[in-house]
PDB file of N, CA and C in Angstrom:
ATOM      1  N   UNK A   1      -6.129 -13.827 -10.172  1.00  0.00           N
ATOM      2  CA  UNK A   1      -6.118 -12.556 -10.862  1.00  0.00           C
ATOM      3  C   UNK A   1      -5.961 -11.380  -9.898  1.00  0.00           C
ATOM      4  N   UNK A   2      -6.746 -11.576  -8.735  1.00  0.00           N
ATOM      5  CA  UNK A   2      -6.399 -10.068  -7.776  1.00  0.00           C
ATOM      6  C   UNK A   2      -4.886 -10.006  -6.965  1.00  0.00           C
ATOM      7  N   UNK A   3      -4.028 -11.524  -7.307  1.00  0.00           N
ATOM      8  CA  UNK A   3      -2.984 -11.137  -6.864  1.00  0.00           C
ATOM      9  C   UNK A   3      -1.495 -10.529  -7.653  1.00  0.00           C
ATOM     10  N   UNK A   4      -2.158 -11.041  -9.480  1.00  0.00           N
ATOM     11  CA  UNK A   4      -1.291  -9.784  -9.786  1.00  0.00           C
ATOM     12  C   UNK A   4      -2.032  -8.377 -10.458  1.00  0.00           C
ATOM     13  N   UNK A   5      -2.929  -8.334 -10.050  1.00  0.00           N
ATOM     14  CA  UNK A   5      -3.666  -6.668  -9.952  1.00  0.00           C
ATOM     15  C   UNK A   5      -2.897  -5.802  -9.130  1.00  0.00           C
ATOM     16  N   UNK A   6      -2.888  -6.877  -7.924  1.00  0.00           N
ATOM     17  CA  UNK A   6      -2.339  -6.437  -6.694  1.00  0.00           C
ATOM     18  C   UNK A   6      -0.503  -6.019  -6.423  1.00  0.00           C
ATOM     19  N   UNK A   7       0.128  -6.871  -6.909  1.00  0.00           N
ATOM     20  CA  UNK A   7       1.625  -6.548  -7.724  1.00  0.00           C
ATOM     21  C   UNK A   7       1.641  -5.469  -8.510  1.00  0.00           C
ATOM     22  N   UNK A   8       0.537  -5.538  -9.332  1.00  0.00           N
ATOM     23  CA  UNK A   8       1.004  -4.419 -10.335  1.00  0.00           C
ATOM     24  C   UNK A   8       0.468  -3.007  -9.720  1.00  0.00           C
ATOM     25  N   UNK A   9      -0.584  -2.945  -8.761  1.00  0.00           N
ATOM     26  CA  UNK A   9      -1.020  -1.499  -7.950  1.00  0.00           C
ATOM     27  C   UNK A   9       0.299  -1.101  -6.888  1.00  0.00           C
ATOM     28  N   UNK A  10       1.126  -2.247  -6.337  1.00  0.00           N
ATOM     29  CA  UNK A  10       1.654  -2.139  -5.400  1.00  0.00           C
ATOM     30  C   UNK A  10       2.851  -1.409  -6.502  1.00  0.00           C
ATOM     31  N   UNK A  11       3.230  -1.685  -7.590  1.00  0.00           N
ATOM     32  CA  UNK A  11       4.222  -1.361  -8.565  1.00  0.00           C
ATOM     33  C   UNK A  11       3.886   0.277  -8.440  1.00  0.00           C
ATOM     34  N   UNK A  12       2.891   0.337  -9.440  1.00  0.00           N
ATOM     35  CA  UNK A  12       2.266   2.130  -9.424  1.00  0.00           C
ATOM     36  C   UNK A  12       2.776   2.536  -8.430  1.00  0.00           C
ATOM     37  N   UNK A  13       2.251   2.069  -7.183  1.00  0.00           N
ATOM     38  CA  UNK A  13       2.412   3.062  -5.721  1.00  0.00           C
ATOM     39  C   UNK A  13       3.696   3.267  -5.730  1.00  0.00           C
ATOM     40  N   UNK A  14       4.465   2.541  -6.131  1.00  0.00           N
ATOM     41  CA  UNK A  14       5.893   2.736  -5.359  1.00  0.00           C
ATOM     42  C   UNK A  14       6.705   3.884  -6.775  1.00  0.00           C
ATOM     43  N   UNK A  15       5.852   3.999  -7.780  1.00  0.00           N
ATOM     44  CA  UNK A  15       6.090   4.730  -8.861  1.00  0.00           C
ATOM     45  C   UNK A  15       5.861   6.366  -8.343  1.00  0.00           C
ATOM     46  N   UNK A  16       4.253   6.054  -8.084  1.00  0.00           N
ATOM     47  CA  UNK A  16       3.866   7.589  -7.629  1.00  0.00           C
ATOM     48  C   UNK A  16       4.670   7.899  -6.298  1.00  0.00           C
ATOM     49  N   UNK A  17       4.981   6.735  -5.451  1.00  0.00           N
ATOM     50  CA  UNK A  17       5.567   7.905  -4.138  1.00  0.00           C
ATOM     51  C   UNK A  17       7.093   7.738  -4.425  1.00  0.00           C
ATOM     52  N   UNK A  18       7.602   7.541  -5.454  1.00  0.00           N
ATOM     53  CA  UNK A  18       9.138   8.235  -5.652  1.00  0.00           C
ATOM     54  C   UNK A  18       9.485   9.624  -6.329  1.00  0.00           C
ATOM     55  N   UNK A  19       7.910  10.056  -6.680  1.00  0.00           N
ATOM     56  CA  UNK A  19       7.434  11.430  -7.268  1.00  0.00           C
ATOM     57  C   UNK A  19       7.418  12.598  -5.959  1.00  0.00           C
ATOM     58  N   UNK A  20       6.763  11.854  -4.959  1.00  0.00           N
ATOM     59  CA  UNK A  20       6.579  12.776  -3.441  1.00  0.00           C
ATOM     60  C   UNK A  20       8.258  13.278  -2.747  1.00  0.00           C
ATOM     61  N   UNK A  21       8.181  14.109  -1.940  1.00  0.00           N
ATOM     62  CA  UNK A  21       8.716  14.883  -1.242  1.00  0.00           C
ATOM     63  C   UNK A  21       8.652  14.150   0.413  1.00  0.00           C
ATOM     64  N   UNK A  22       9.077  13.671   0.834  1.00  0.00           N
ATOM     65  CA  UNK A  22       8.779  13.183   2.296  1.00  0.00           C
ATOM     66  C   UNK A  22      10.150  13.808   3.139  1.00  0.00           C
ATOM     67  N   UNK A  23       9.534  14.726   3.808  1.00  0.00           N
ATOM     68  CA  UNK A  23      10.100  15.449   4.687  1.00  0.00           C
ATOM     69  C   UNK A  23      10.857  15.336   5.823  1.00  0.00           C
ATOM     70  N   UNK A  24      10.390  13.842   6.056  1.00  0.00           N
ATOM     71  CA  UNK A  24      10.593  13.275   7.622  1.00  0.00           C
ATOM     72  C   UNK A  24      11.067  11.676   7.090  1.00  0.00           C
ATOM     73  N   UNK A  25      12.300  11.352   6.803  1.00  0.00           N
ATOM     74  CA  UNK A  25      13.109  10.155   6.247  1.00  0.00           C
ATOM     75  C   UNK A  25      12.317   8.877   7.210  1.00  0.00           C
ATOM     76  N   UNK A  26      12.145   8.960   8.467  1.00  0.00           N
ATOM     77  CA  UNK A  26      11.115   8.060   9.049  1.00  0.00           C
ATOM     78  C   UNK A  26       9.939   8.002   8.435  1.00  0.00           C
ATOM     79  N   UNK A  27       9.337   8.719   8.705  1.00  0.00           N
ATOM     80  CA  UNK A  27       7.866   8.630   7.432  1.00  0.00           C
ATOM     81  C   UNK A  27       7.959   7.962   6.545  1.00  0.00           C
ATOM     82  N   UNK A  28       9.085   8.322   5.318  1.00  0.00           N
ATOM     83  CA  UNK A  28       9.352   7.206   4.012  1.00  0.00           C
ATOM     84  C   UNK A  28       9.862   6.096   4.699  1.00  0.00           C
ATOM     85  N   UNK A  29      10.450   5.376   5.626  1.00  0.00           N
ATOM     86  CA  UNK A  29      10.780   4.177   5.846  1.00  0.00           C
ATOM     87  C   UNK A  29       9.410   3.313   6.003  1.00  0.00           C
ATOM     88  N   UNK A  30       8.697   4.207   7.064  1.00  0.00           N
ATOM     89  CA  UNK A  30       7.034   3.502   7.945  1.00  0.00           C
ATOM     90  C   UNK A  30       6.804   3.469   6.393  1.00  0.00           C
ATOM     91  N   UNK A  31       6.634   3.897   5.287  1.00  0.00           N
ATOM     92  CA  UNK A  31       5.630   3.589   4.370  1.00  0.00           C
ATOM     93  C   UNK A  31       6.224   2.667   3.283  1.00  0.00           C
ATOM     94  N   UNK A  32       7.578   2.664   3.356  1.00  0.00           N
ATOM     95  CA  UNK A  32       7.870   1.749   2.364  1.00  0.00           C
ATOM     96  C   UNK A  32       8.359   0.351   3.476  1.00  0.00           C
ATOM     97  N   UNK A  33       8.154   0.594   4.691  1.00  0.00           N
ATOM     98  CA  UNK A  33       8.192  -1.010   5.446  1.00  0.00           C
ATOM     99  C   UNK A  33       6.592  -1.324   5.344  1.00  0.00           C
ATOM    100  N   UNK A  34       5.530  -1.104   4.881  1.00  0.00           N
ATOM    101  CA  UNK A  34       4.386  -1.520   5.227  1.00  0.00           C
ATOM    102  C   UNK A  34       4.077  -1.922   3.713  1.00  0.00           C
ATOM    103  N   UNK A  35       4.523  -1.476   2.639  1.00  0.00           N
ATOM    104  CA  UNK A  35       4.614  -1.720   1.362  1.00  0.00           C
ATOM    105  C   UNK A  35       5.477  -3.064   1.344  1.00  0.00           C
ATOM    106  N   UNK A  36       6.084  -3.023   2.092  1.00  0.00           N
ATOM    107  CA  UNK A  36       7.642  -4.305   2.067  1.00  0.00           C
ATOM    108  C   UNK A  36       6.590  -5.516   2.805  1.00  0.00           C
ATOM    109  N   UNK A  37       6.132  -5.355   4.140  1.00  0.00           N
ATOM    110  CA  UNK A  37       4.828  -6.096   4.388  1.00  0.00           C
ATOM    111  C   UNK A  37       3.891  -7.214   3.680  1.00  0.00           C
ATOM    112  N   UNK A  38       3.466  -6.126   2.847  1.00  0.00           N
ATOM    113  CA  UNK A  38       2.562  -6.587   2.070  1.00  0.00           C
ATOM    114  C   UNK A  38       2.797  -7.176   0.514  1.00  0.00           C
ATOM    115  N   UNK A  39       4.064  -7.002   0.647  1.00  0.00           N
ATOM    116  CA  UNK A  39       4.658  -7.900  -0.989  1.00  0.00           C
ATOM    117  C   UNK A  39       5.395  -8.690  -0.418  1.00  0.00           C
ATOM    118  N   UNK A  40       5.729  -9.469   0.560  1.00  0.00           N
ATOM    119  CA  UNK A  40       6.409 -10.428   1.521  1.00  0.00           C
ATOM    120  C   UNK A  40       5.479 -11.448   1.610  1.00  0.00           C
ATOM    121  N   UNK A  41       4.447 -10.895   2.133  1.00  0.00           N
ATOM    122  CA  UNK A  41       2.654 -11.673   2.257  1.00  0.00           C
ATOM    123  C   UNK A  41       2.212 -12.361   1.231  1.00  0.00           C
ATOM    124  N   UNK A  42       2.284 -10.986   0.251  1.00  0.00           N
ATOM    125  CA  UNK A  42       1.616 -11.615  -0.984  1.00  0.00           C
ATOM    126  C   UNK A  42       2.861 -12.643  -1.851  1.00  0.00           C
ATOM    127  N   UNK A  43       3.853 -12.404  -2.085  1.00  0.00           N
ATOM    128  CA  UNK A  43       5.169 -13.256  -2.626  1.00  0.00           C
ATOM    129  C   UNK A  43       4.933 -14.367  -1.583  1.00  0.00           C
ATOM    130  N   UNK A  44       4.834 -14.819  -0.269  1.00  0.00           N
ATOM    131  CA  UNK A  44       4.636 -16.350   0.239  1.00  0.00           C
ATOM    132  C   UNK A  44       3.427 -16.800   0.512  1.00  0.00           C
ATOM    133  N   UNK A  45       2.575 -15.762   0.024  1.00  0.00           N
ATOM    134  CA  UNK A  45       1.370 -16.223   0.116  1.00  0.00           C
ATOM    135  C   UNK A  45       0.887 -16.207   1.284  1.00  0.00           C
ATOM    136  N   UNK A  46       1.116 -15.808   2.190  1.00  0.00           N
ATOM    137  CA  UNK A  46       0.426 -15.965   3.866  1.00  0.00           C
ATOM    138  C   UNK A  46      -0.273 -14.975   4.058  1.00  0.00           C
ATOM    139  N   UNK A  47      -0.845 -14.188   3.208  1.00  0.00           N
ATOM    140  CA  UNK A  47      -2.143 -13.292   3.961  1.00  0.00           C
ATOM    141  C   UNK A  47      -3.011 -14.034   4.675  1.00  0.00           C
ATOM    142  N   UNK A  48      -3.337 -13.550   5.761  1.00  0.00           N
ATOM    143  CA  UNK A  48      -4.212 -13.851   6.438  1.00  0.00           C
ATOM    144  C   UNK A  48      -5.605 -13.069   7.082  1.00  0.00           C
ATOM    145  N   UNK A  49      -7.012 -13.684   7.723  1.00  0.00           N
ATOM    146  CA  UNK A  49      -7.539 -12.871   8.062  1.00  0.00           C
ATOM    147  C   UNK A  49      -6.955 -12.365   9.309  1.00  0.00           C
ATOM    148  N   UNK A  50      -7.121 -10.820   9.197  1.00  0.00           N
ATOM    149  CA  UNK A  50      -6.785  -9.957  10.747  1.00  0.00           C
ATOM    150  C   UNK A  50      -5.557  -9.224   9.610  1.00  0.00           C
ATOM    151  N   UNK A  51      -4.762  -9.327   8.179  1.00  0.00           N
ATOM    152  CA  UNK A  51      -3.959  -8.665   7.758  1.00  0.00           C
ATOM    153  C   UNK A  51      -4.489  -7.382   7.346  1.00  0.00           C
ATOM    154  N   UNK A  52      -5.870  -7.114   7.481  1.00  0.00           N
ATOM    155  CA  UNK A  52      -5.690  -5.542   6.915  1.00  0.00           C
ATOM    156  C   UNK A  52      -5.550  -4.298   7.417  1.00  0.00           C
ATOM    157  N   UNK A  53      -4.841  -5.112   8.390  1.00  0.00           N
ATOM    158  CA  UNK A  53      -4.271  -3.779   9.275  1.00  0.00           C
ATOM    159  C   UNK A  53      -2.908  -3.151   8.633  1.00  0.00           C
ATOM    160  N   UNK A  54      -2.479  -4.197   7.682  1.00  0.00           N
ATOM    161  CA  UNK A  54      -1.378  -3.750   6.884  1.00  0.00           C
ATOM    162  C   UNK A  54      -1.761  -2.774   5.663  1.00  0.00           C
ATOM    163  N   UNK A  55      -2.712  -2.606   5.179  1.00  0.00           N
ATOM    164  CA  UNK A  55      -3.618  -1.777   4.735  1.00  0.00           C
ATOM    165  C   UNK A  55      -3.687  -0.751   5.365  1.00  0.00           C
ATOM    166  N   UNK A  56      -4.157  -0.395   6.278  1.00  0.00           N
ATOM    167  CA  UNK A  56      -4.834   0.354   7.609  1.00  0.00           C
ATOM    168  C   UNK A  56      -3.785   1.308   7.826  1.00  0.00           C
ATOM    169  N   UNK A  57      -2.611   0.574   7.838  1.00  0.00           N
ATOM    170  CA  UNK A  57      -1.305   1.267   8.672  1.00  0.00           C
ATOM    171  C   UNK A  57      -0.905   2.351   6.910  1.00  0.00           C
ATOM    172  N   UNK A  58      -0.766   1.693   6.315  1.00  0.00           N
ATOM    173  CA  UNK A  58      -0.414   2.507   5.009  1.00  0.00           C
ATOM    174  C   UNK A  58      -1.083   3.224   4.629  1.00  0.00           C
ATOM    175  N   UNK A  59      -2.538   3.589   4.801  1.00  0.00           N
ATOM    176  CA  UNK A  59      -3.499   4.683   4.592  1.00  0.00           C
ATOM    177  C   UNK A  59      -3.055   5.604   5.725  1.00  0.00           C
ATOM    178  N   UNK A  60      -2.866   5.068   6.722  1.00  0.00           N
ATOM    179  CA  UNK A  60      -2.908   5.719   8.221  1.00  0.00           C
ATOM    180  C   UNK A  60      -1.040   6.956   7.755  1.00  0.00           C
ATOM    181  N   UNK A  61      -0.314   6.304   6.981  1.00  0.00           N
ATOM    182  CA  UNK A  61       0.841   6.925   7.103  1.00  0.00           C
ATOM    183  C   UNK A  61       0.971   7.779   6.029  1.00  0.00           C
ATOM    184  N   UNK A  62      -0.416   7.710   4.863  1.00  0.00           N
ATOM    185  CA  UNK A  62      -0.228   8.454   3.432  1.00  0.00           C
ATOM    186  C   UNK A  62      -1.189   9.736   3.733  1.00  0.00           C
ATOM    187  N   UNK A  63      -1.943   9.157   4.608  1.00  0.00           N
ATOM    188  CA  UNK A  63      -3.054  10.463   5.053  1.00  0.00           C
ATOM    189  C   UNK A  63      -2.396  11.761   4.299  1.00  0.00           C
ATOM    190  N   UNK A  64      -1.611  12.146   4.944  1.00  0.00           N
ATOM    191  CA  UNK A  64      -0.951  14.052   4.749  1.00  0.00           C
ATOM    192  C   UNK A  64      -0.925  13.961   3.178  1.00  0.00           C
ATOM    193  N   UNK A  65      -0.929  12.925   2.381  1.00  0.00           N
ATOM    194  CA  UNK A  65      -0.751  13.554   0.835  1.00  0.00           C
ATOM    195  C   UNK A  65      -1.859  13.550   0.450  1.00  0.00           C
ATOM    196  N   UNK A  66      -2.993  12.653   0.463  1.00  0.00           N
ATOM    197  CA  UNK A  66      -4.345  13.058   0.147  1.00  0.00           C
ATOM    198  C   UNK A  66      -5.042  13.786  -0.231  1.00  0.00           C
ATOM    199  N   UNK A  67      -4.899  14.993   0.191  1.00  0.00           N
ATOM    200  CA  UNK A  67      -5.782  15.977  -0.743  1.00  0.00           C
ATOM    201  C   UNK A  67      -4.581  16.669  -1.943  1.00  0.00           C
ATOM    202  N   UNK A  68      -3.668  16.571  -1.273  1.00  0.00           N
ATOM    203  CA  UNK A  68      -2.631  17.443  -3.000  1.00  0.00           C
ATOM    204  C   UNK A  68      -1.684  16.030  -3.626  1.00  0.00           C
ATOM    205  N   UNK A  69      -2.099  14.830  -2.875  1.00  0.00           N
ATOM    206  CA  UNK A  69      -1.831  13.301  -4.026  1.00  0.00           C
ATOM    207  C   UNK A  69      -2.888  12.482  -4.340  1.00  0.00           C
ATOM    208  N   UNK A  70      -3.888  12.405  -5.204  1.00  0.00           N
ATOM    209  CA  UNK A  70      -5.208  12.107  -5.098  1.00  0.00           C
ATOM    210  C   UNK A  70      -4.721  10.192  -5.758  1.00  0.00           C
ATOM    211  N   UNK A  71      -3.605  10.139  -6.532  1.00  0.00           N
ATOM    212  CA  UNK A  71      -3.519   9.383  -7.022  1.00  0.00           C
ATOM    213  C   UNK A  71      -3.033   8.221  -6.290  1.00  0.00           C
ATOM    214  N   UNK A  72      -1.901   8.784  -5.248  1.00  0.00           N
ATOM    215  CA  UNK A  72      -1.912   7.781  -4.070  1.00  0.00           C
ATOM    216  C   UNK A  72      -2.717   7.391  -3.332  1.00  0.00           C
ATOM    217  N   UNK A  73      -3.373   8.362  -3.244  1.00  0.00           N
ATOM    218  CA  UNK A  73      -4.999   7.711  -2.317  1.00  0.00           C
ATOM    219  C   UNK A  73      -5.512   7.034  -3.256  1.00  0.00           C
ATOM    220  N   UNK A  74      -5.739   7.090  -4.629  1.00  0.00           N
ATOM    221  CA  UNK A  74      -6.472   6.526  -5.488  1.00  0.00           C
ATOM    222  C   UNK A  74      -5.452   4.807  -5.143  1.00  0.00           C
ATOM    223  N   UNK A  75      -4.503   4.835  -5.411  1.00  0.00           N
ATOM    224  CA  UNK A  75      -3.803   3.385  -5.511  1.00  0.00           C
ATOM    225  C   UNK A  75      -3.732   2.492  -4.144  1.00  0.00           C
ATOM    226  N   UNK A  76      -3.696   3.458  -3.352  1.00  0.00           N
ATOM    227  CA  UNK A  76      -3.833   2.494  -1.624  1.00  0.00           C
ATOM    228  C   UNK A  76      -5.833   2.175  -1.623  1.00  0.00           C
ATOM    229  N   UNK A  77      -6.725   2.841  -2.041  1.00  0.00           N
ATOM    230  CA  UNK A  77      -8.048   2.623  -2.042  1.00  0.00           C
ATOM    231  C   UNK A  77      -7.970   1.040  -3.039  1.00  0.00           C
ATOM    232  N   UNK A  78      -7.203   1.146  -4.240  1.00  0.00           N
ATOM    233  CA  UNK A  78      -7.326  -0.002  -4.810  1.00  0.00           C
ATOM    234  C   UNK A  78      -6.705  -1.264  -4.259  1.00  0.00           C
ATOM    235  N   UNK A  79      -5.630  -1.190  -3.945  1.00  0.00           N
ATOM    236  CA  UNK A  79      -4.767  -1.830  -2.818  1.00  0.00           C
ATOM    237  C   UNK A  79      -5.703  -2.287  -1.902  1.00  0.00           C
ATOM    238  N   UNK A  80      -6.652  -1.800  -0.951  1.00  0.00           N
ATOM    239  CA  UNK A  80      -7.118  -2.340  -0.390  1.00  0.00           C
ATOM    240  C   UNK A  80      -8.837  -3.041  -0.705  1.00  0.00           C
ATOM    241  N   UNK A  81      -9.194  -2.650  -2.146  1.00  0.00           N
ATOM    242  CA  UNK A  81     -10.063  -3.285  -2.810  1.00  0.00           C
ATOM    243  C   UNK A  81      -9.780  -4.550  -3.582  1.00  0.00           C
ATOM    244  N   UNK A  82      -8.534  -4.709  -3.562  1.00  0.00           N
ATOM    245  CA  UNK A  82      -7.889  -6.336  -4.093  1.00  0.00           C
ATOM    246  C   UNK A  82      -7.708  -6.989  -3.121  1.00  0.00           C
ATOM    247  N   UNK A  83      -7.402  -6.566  -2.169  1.00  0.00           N
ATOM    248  CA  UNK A  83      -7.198  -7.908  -0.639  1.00  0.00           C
ATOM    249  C   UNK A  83      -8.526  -8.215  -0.049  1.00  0.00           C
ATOM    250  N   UNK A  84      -9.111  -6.883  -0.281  1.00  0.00           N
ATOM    251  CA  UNK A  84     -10.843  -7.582   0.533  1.00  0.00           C
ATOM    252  C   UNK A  84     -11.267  -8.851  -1.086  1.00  0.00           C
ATOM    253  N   UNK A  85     -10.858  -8.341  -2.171  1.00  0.00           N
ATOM    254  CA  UNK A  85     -11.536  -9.286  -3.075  1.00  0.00           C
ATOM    255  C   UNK A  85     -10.639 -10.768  -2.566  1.00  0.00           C
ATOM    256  N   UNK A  86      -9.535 -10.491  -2.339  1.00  0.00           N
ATOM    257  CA  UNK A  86      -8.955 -12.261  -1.589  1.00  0.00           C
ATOM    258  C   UNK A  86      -9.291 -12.625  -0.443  1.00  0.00           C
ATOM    259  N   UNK A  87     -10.097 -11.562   0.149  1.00  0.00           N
ATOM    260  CA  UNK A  87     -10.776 -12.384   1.347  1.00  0.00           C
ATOM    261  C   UNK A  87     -10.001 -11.593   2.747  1.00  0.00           C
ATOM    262  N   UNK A  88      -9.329 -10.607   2.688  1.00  0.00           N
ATOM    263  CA  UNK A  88      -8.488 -10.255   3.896  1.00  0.00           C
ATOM    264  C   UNK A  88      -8.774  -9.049   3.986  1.00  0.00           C
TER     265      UNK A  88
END
């Protein structure tokens, strides 16, 4: 069950950040390669422990929308409340 919670949060996200403005075309790549990451993982199944740095890195790159995108922070917080529930 938390792995298609997890499909379907990863869905949202990629909903809400085609709503954003990203200023710096690198920026949108780093965040939609760490999104690409983590549905690669989860589609062959190889998460592993030590992966939530793939987590880590995608909070680390959404930071700047946070206070005026509450909802992306809201969906990467859940994002990373479904992988700790699989154990990673």
């Amino acid at each position: 069950m938390p792995k298609e919670a997890l499909r379907t949060t990863l869905q949202e996200l990629q909903i809400e950040l085609e709503k954003l403005n990203f200023e710096n075309q690198a920026h949108r790549d780093q965040v939609d390669q760490s999104i690409l990451e983590i549905e690669t993982k989860l589609r062959d199944e190889s998460f592993m422990s030590g992966d939530e740095f793939l987590v880590r890195r995608l909070e680390e790159s959404l930071q700047e929308f946070e206070e005026h995108h509450p909802k992306v922070t809201e969906l990467v917080g859940h994002i990373s409340d479904l992988l700790a529930k699989m154990g990673i």
